[in-house]
C-alpha atoms as a PDB file:
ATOM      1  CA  UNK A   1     -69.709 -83.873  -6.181  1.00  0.00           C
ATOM      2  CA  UNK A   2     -69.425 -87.995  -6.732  1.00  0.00           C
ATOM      3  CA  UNK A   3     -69.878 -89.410  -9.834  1.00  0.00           C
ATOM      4  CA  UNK A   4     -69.738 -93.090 -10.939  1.00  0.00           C
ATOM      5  CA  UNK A   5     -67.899 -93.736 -13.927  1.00  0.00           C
ATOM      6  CA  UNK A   6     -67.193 -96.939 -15.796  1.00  0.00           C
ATOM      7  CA  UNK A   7     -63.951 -98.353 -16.979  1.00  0.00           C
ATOM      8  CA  UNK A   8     -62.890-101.578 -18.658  1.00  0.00           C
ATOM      9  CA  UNK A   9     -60.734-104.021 -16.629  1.00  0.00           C
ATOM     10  CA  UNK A  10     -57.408-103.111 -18.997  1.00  0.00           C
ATOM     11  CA  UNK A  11     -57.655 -99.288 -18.993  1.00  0.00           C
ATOM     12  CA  UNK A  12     -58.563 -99.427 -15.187  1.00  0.00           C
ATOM     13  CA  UNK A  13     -55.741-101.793 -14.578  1.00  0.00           C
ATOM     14  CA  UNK A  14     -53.110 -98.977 -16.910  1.00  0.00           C
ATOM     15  CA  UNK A  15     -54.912 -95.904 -14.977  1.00  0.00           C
ATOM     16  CA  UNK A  16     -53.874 -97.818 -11.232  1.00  0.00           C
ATOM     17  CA  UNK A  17     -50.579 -98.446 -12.703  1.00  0.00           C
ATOM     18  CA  UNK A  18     -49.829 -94.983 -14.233  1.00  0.00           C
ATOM     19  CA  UNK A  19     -51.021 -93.412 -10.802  1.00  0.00           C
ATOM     20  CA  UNK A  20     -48.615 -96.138  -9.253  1.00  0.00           C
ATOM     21  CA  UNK A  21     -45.728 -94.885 -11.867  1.00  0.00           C
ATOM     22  CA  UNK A  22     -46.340 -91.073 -11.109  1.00  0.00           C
ATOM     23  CA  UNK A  23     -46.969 -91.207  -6.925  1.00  0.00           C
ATOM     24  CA  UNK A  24     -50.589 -89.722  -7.768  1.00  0.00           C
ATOM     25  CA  UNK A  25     -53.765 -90.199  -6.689  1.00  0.00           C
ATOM     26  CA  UNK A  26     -56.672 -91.928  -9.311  1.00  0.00           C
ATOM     27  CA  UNK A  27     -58.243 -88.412  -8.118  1.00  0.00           C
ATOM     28  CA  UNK A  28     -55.267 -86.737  -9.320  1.00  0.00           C
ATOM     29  CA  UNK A  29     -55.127 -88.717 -12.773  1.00  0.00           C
ATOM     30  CA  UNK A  30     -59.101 -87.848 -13.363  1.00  0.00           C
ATOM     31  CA  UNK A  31     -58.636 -84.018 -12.503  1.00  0.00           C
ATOM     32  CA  UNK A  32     -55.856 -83.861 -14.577  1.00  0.00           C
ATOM     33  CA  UNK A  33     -57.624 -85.610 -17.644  1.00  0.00           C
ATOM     34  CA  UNK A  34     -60.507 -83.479 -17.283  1.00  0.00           C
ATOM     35  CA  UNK A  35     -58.688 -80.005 -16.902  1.00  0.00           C
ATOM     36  CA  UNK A  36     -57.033 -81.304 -20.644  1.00  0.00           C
ATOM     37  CA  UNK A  37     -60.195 -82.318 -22.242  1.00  0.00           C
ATOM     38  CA  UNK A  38     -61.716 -78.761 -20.724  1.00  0.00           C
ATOM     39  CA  UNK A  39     -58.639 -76.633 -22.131  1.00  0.00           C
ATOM     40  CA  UNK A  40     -58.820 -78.892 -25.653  1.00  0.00           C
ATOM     41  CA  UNK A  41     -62.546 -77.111 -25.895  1.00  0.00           C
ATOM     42  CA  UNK A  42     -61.457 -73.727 -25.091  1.00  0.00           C
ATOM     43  CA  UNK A  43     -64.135 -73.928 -21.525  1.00  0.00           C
ATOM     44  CA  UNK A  44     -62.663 -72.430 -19.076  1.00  0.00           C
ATOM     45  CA  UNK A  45     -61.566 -74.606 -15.893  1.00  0.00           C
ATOM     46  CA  UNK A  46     -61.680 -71.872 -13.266  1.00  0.00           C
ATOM     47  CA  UNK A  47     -61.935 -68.022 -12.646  1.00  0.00           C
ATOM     48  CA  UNK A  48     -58.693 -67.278 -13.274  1.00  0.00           C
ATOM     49  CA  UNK A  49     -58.524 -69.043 -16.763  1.00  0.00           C
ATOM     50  CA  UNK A  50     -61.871 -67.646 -17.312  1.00  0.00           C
ATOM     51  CA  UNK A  51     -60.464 -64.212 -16.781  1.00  0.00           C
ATOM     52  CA  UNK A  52     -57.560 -64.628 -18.913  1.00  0.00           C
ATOM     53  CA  UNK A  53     -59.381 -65.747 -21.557  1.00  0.00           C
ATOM     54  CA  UNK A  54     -62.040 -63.013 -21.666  1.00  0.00           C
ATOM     55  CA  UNK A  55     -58.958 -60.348 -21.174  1.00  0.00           C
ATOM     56  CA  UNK A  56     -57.336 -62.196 -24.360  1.00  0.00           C
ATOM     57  CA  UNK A  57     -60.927 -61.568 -26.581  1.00  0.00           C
ATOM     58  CA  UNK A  58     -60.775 -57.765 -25.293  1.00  0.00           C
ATOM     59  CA  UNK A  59     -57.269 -56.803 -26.677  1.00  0.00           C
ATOM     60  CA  UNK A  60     -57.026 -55.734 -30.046  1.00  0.00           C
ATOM     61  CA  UNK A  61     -56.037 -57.747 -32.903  1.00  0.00           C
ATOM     62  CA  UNK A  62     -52.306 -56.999 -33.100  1.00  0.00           C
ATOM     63  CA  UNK A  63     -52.044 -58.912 -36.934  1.00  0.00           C
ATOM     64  CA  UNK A  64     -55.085 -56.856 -38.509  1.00  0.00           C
ATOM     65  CA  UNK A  65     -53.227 -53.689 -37.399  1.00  0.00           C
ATOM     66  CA  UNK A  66     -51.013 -51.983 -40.020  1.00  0.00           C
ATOM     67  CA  UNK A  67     -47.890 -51.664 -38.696  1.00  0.00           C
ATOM     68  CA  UNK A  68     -45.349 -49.197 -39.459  1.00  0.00           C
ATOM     69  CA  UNK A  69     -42.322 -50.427 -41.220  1.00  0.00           C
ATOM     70  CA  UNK A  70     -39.004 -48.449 -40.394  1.00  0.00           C
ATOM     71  CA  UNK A  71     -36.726 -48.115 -43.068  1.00  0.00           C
ATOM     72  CA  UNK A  72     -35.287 -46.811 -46.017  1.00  0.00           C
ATOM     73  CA  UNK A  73     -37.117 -46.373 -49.161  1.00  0.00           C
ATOM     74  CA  UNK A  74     -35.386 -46.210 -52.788  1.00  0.00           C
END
């Protein structure tokens, strides 16, 4: 899917150059921006994040758990 999106002259010109600096595509740059800003929000960015996620939420809370202390007591 296409978009348009609007930059300023200045960040446009320090996006060309940082894609310039790295050997990547603006494409690259724009995915990579928007699979941070996704992960900052907790969404998701494909099936296998979403699946990690949702197996993360299923396991038990291992800090609310009383846990066994091995020892010696006085």
């Amino acid at each position: 899917m296409r978009k348009l999106i609007a930059f300023d002259e200045d960040t446009f010109d320090k996006l060309k150059q940082l894609g310039r600096d790295r050997m990547a595509t603006f494409q690259e740059l724009a995915d990579e921006a928007f699979a941070d800003l996704l992960k900052k929000h907790g969404i998701p960015i494909d099936l296998r994040d979403a699946l990690r996620k949702s197996a993360a939420q299923s396991k038990p809370d291992a800090a609310k758990s009383p846990k066994l202390r091995k020892g010696r007591h006085a």
